[in-house]
Structure formats: C-alpha cells, structure tokens
Protein backbone atom coordinates (compact mmCIF):
# COMPACT_ATOMS: atom_id res chain seq x y z
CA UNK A 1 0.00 0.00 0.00
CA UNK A 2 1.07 3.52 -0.65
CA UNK A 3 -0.15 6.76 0.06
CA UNK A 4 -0.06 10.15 -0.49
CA UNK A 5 -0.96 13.24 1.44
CA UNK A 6 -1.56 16.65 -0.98
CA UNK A 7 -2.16 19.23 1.43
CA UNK A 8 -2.36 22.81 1.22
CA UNK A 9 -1.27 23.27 4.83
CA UNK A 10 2.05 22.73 7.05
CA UNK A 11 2.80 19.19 7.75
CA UNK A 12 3.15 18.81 11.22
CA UNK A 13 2.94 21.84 12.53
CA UNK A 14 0.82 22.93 15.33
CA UNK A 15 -2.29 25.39 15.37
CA UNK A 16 -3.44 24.20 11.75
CA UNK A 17 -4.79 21.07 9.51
CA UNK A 18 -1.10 20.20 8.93
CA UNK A 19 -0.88 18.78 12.55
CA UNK A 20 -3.02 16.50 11.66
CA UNK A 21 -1.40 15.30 8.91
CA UNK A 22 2.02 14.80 10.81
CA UNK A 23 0.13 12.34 13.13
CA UNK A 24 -0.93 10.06 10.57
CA UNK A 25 2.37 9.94 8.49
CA UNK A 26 3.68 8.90 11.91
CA UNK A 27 1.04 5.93 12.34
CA UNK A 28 2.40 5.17 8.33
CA UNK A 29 5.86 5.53 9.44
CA UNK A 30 5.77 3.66 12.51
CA UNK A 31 3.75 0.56 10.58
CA UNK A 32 6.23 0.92 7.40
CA UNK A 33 4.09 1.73 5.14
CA UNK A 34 5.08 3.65 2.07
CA UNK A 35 3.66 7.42 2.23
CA UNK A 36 4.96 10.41 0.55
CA UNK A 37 3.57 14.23 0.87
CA UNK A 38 3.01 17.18 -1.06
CA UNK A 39 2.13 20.43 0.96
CA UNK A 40 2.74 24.14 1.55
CA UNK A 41 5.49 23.34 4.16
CA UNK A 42 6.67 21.14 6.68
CA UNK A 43 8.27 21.07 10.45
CA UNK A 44 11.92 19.79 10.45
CA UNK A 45 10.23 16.29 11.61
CA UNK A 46 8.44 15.56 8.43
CA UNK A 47 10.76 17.20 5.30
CA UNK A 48 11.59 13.22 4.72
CA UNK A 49 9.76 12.03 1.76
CA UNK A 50 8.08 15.43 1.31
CA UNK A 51 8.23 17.76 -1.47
CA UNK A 52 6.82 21.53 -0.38
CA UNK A 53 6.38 25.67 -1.70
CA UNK A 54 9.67 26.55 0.70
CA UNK A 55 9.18 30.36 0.92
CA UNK A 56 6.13 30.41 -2.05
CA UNK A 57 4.19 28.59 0.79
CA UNK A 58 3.96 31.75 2.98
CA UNK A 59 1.85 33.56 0.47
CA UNK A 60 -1.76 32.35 1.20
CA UNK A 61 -1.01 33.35 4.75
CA UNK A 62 -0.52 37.09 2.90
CA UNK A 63 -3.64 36.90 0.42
CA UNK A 64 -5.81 35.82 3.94
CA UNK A 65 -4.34 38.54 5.86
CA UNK A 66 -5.51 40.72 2.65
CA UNK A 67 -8.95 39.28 2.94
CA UNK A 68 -9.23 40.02 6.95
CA UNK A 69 -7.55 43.46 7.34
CA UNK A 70 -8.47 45.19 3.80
CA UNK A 71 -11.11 43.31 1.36
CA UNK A 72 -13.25 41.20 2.92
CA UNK A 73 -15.06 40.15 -0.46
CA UNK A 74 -12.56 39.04 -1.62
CA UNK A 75 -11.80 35.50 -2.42
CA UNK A 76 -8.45 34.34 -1.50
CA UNK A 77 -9.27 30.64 -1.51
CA UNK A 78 -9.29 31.12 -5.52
CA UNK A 79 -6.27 31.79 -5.66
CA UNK A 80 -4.77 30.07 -2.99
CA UNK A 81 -6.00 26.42 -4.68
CA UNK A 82 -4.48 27.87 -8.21
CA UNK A 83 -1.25 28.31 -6.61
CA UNK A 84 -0.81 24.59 -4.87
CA UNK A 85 -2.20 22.99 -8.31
CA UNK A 86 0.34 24.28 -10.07
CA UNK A 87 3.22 23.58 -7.48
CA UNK A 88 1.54 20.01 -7.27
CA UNK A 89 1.61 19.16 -11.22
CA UNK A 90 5.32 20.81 -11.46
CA UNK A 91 6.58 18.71 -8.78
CA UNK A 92 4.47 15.29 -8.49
CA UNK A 93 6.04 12.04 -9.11
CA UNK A 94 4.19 8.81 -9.41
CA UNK A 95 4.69 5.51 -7.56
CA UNK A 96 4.78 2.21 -9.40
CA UNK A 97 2.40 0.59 -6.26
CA UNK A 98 -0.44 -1.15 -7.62
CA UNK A 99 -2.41 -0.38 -4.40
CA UNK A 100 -2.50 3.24 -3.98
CA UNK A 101 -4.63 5.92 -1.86
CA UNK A 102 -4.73 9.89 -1.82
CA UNK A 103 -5.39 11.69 0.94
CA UNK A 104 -6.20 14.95 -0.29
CA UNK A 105 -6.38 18.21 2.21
CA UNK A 106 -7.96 20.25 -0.50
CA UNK A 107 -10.54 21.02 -3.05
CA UNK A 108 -9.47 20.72 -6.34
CA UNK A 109 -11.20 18.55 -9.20
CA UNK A 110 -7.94 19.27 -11.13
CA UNK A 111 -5.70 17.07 -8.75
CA UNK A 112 -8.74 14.71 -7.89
CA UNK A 113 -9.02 14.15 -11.54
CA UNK A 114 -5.62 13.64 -12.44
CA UNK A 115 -4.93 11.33 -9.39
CA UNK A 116 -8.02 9.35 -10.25
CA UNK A 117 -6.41 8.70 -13.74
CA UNK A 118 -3.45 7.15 -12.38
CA UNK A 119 -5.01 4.78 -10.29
CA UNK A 120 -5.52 6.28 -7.20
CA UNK A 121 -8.02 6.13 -4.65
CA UNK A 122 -9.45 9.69 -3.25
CA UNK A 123 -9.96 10.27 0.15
CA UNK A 124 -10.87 13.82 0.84
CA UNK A 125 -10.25 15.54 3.92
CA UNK A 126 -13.16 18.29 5.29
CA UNK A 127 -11.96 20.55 7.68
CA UNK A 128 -15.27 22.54 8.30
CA UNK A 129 -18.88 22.35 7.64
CA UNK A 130 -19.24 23.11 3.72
CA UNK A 131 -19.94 26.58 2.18
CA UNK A 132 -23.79 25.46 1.66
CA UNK A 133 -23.93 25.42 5.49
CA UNK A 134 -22.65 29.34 5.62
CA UNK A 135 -25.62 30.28 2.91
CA UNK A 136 -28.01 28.44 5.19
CA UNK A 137 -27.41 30.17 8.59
CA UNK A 138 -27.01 33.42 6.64
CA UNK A 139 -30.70 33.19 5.08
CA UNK A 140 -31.69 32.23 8.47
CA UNK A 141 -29.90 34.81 10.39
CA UNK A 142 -29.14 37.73 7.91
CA UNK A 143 -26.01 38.81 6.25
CA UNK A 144 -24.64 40.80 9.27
CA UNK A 145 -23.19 37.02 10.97
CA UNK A 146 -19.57 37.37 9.96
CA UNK A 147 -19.69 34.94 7.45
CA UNK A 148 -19.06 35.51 3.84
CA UNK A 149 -19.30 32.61 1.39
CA UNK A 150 -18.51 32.47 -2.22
CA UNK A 151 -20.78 30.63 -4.99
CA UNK A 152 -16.87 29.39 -6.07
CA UNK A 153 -16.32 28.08 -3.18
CA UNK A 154 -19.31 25.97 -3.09
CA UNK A 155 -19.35 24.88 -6.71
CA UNK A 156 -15.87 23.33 -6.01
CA UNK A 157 -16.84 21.14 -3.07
CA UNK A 158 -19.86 19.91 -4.18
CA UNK A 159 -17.97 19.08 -7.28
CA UNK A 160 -15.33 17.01 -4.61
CA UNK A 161 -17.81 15.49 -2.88
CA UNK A 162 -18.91 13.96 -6.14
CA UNK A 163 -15.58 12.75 -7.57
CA UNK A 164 -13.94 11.49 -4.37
CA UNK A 165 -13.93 7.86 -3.48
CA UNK A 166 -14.45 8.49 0.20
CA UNK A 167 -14.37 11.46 2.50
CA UNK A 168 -13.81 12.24 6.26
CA UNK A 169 -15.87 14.24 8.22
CA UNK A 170 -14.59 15.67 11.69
CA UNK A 171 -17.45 15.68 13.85
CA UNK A 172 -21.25 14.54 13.45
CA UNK A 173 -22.38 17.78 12.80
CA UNK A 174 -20.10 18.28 9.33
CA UNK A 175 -21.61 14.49 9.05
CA UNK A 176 -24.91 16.19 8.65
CA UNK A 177 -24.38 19.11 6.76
CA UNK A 178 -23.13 16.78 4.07
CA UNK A 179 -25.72 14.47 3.89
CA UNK A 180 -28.52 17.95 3.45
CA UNK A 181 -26.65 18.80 0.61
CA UNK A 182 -26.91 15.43 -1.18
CA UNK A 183 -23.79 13.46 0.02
CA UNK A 184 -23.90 9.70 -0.10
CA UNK A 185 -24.00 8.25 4.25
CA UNK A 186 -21.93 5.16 2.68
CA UNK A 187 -19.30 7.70 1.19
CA UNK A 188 -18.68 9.55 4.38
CA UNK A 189 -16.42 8.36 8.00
CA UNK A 190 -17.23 10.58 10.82
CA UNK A 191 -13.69 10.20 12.33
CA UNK A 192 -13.64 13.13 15.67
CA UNK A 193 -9.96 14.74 16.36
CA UNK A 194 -8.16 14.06 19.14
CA UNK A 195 -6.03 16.28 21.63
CA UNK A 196 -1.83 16.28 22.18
CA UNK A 197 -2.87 17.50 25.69
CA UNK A 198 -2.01 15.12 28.32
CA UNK A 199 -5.35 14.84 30.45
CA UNK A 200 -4.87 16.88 33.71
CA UNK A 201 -7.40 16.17 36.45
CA UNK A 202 -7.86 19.84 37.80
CA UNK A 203 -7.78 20.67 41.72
CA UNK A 204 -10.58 22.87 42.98
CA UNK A 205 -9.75 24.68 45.22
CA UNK A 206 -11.16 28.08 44.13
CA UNK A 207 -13.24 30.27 45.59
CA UNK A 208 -15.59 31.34 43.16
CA UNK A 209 -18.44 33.42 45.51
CA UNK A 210 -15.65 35.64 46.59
CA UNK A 211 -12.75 34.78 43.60
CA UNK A 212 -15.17 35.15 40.88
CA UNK A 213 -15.27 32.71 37.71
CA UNK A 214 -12.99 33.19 35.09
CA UNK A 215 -14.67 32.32 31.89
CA UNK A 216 -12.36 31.78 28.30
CA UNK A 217 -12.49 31.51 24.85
CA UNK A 218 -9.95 30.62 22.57
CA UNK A 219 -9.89 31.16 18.28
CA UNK A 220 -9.54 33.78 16.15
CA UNK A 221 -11.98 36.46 18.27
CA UNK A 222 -14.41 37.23 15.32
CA UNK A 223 -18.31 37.02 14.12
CA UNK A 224 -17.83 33.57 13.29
CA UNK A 225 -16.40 32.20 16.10
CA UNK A 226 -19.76 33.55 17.83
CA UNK A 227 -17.56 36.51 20.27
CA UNK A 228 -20.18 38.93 19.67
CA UNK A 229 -22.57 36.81 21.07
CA UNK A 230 -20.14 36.32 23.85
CA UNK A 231 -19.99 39.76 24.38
CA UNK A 232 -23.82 40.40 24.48
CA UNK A 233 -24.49 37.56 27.13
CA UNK A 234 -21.38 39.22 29.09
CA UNK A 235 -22.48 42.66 29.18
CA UNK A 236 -24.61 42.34 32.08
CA UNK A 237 -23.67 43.17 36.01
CA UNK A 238 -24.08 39.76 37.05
CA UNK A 239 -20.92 39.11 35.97
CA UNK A 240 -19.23 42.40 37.61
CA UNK A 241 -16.95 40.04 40.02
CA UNK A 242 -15.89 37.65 37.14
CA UNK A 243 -12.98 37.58 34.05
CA UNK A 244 -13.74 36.55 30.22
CA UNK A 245 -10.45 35.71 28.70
CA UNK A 246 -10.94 36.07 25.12
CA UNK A 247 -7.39 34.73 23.72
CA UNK A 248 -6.43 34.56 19.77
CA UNK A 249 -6.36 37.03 17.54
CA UNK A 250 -8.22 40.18 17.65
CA UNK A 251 -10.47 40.66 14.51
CA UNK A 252 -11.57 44.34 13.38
CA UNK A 253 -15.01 43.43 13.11
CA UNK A 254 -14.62 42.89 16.95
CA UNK A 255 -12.53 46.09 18.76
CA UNK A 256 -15.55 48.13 18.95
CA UNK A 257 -17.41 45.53 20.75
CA UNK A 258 -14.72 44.98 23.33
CA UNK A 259 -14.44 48.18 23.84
CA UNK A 260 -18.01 48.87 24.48
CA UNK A 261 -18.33 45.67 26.96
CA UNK A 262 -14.54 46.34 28.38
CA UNK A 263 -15.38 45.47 32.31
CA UNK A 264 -13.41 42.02 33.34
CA UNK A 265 -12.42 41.52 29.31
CA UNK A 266 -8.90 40.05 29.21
CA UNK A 267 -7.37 40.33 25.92
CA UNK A 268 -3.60 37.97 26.37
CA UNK A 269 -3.17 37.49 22.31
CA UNK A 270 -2.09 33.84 21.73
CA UNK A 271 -1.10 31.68 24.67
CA UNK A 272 0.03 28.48 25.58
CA UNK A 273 -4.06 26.73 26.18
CA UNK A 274 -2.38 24.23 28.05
CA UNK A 275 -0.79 26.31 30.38
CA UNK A 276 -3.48 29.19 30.28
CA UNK A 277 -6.38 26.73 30.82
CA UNK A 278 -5.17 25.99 33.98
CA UNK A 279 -5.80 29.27 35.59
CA UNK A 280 -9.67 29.51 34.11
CA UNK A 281 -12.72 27.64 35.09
CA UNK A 282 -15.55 27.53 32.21
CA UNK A 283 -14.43 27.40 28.20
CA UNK A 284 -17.27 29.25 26.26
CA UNK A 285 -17.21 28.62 22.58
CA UNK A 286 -20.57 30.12 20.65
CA UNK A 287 -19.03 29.51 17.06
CA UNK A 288 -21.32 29.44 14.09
CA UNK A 289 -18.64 27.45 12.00
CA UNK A 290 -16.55 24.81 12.94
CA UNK A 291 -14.89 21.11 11.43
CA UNK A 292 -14.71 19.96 15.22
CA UNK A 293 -12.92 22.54 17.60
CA UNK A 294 -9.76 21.39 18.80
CA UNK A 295 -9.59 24.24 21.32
CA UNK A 296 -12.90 22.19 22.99
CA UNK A 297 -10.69 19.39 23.14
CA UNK A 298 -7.99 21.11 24.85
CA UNK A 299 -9.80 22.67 26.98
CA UNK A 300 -11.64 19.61 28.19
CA UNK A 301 -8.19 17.73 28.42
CA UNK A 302 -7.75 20.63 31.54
CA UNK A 303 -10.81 19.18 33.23
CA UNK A 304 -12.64 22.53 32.01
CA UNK A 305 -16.56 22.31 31.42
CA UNK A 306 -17.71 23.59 28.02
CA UNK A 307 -20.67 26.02 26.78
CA UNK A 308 -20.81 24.96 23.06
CA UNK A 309 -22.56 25.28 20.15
CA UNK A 310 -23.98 22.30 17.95
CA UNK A 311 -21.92 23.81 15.22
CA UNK A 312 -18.66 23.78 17.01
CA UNK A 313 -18.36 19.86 16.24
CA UNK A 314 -17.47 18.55 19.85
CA UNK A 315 -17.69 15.98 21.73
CA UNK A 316 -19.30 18.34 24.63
CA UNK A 317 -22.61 15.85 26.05
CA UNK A 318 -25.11 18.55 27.05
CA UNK A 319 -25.89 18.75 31.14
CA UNK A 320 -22.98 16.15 31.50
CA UNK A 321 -20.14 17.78 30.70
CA UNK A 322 -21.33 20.86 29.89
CA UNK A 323 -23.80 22.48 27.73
CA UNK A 324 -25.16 23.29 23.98
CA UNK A 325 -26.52 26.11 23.25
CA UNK A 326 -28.27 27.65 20.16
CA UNK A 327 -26.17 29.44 17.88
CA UNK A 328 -26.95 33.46 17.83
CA UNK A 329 -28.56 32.73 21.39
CA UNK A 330 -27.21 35.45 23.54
CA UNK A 331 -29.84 35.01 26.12
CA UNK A 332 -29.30 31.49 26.47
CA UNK A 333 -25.73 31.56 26.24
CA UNK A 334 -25.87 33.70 29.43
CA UNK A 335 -27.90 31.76 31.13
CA UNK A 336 -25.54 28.90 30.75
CA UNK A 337 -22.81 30.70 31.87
CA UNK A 338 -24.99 31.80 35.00
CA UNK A 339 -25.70 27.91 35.76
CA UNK A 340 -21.87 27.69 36.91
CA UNK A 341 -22.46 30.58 38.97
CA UNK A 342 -25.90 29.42 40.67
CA UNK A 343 -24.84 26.52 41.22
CA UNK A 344 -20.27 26.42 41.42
CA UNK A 345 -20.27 22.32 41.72
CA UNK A 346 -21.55 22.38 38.30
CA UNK A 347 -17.89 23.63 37.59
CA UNK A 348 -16.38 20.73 39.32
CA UNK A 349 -18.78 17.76 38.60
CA UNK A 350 -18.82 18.96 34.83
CA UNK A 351 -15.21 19.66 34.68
CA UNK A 352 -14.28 16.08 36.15
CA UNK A 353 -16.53 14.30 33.34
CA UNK A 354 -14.92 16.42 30.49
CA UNK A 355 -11.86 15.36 31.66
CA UNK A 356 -13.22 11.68 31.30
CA UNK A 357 -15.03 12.04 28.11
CA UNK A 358 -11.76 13.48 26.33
CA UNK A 359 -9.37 10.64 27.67
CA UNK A 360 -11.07 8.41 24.90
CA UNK A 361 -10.08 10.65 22.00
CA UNK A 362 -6.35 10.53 21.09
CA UNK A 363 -4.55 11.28 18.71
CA UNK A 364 -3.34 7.57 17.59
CA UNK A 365 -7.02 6.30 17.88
CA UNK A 366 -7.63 9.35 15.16
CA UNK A 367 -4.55 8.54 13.00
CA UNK A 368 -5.22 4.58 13.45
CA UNK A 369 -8.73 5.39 12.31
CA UNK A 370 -7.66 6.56 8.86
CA UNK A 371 -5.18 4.16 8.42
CA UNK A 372 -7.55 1.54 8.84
CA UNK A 373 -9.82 3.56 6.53
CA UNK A 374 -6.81 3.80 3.68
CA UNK A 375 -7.02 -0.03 4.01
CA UNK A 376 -10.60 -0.72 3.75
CA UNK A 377 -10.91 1.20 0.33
CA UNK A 378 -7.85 -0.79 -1.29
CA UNK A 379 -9.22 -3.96 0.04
C-alpha cells in the first residue's frame, strides 16, 4: 500500500490542519508503510519524503491577511487552490504501487481528476462544515453574521464530494451538513480529532463566591467564532466580580465591541491553552462554523466544562459535561454561563466528566482510524 498526502497546509505543525497530517504519516511511518507528501510546508520532523512551496508557501497566509484586514469580499481561496495545483503538477512524481490511496487536504477537481487517472483512490479531507452550510445560517440569520461565502467556493466542493472515493468528516455535525446537501452516508467516516494535551485532572480549590469565575475563549476572536454573542451575554452586572479571557487574535469586526463591553475583558493574544487553561474555570465557545474545535478538546483535556454550540463539532454531552446552546442565542448563552455561577459544583462535577469524556479521544485512535480507513478502500 502507498499513500499520499496533498495538502495545502504545514505538515506537522501545530495550530493548523497540517498537525493533523504529521500524526498520521507517523502511524504510516511507525507501521512501514510507504507514504509520501506534497504540501505548503513542513516542520523539520516531516521534510523526509516530502516535497513543499519553501518560501512560495507563505503567500496564502498574505492573500488571507488581505482578505481580513483590507477586502473582505474578496476571495483568496481562488487563488490560494491555483497556486498549490500548479506547485503540485510541477513537482508530483508517481509511484509504481499497484495499491495506492490519496489523501487529499484540499478542493481541487484538477488534482482529484488527475490522481483518479493514475489509479488512485481519493480520500478527501473536510476541515469545516461546507460553504452550503454558511448560505443556510445566513438566510436564516441575515447577512450581518460574519460569514461571507462564495458561490466558487461551493461549486468546487460539491464538485469534490462527487468525484472522491471516500471522505472524512470531523465531527457529526459536518456528518450532517453533508448528507442535506446530497452526500452519499456510505461515502462519508465521521472520524472526531483528538487532543496532544495530556489529560490533567484539575484541583478545585477556588473560591468562586468571593474569587469570581474566570470564563475563556480561545480562536480567532471574530463574528464567526460567535464573540459577539459572547460579548452580548457578558455585558450584564451579574458578571461584575468575574474575568472573560478572550485569547487569539483580535479581529476588526470585533474592537468596537470589546471596547463597548470592556469590564473584566482580558485580551492575552495567543497563549500556551495548556498552560493558560489551567488558571480559568468555564471554556465558552458560541461559534457558528466549525470542522470539530480542537480548542474544545484542549480545553476539556484541563478538566474545564464547556458552553458549546452544535456547530462547534465537539464531543461536549449537554448537562454532562457541559452544555449546547443555540447558535446566535445570547440570552441562552448567558444563562448557561450563570448555571456555573448558581450553582459552582456544576464547575467541578462537569469539569471532572470532560476530563473523562476526552481521555477516549487521542490522537493515535484518530490517526489509526484513517489508516484503517486507507485499508478498507484498497481492500
């Protein structure tokens, strides 16, 4: 068996979909089993049996930064996927395996098709719910949601979907998505992340009533991620003794806000989660948009109970280890957040079975998962 990973991302290195991809060419590695990559970059640990865009990889990171910070209609996935197709057919080589698998971290019908030709079977990768899911909440909830989807965009991964042999989904909730938009259930393996956080069974011995609660949120702090519905269930005085740690980056769209609900807002930049998690007591994470939230993960690997959204894709179990809420539910979302400070055991007794519930998703169960898949569709 041989496979190949074509993805638009840094192999192996934390923070993005490359980590991902270092774990399983570790579970390859470590079985011997022939595997070769294509990608934007790589960490020093994976630039064996990898061919990459050296310095030409840093230049989606510009056109996003264009898209955040100057034009936000405008489309730099375009021109991002154009880029890595054309570094892709320049550099691929073909293996003389009969029994050979693609794991592709991208759309593109172009590679898809030409990979198909040669005898290989697609797997594609989805990293978030897909673009049909962004029209849907936006005819539901108005344009003003922080989301802004492209017809392109959407054209191109239904046009995936169709051509790929297989595809992995990262939570139930992309699982879903997929199937309202027409995707076969047989086609699709719901495979959730897992965490590189070692579990850490937390010590309570806080005093919240006089302390106060230290609520966090970790992402890019944005519309999307669901911070301005963070800040609406926040600005209210029954919150005067407590801290919302909002750590990431800071998106435009978002100063205003902050600065309008600025009482106990804590604004770090990025941190270390494992280290910061420690100090905090509740992870809130409204998002509108997710794949499956690895910052859930982490944060429930620190024995933290979760507010979540169904669209974050966790593993969160609702009144056991914390709690779903509505997306756009500001009202809700508060009273959540009040539940841990009605009732502070909630903090511990939740916070002790997130701690449980995460121990069963690793890292090697994820990568052994997809191996075994890779097998299956040779077989």
């Amino acid at each position: 068996m041989y496979i190949v990973n074509v993805i638009n991302s840094f192999v192996g290195k934390k923070g993005n979909i490359g980590a991902r991809c270092g774990h399983i060419i570790d579970n390859l590695n470590k079985a011997n089993i022939d595997n070769f990559s294509y990608s934007r970059g790589a960490v020093s640990a994976y630039v064996k049996n990898n061919i990459n865009m050296s310095l030409s990889g840093h230049i989606p990171r510009l056109l996003n930064a264009y898209r955040i910070y100057l034009n936000s209609g405008y489309n730099h996935r375009k021109h991002d996927i154009y880029l890595f197709e054309r570094f892709f057919f320049r550099n691929f080589v073909d293996s003389d395996n009969k029994h050979k698998v693609a794991h592709l971290w991208e759309f593109s019908p172009n590679i898809i098709s030409f990979l198909k030709q040669k005898g290989y079977k697609i797997v594609l990768d989805i990293p978030i719910a897909p673009t049909a899911t962004s029209f849907d909440i936006i005819s539901r909830a108005g344009e003003d949601v922080g989301i802004l989807p492209f017809r392109y965009n959407d054209k191109l991964e239904r046009r995936c979907y169709e051509m790929s042999d297989h595809i992995i989904s990262p939570s139930n909730f992309v699982t879903e998505e997929l199937l309202q938009i027409g995707v076969k259930k047989s086609k699709i393996s719901t495979i959730y992340f897992g965490t590189n956080t070692n579990p850490i069974k937390k010590k309570y011995s806080k005093k919240y009533s006089s302390e106060g609660i230290d609520y966090c949120f970790a992402g890019n702090i944005n519309k999307r991620k669901g911070v301005n519905i963070l800040l609406e269930a926040w600005n209210s005085d029954v919150f005067k003794n407590d801290r919302l740690h909002l750590c990431g980056r800071l998106y435009p769209e978002i100063k205003q806000l902050i600065s309008n609900s600025r009482r106990g807002v804590i604004l770090p930049g990025f941190v270390n989660t494992v280290e910061y998690f420690k100090k905090c007591d509740v992870y809130v994470f409204p998002s509108l948009l997710e794949g499956s939230s690895k910052s859930v993960y982490e944060a429930m690997s620190m024995s933290l109970p979760c507010i979540v959204t169904p669209n974050s894709g966790s593993i969160v179990q609702d009144e056991v280890d914390g709690f779903i809420v509505d997306v756009l539910d500001s009202e809700k979302l508060r009273s959540k957040m009040l539940s841990f400070k009605n009732n502070e055991r909630l903090i511990k007794s939740m916070g002790l079975m997130a701690f449980e519930n995460v121990r069963n998703y690793s890292w090697e169960r994820y990568s052994n998962s997809v191996v075994s898949l890779y097998s299956r569709l040779i077989n």
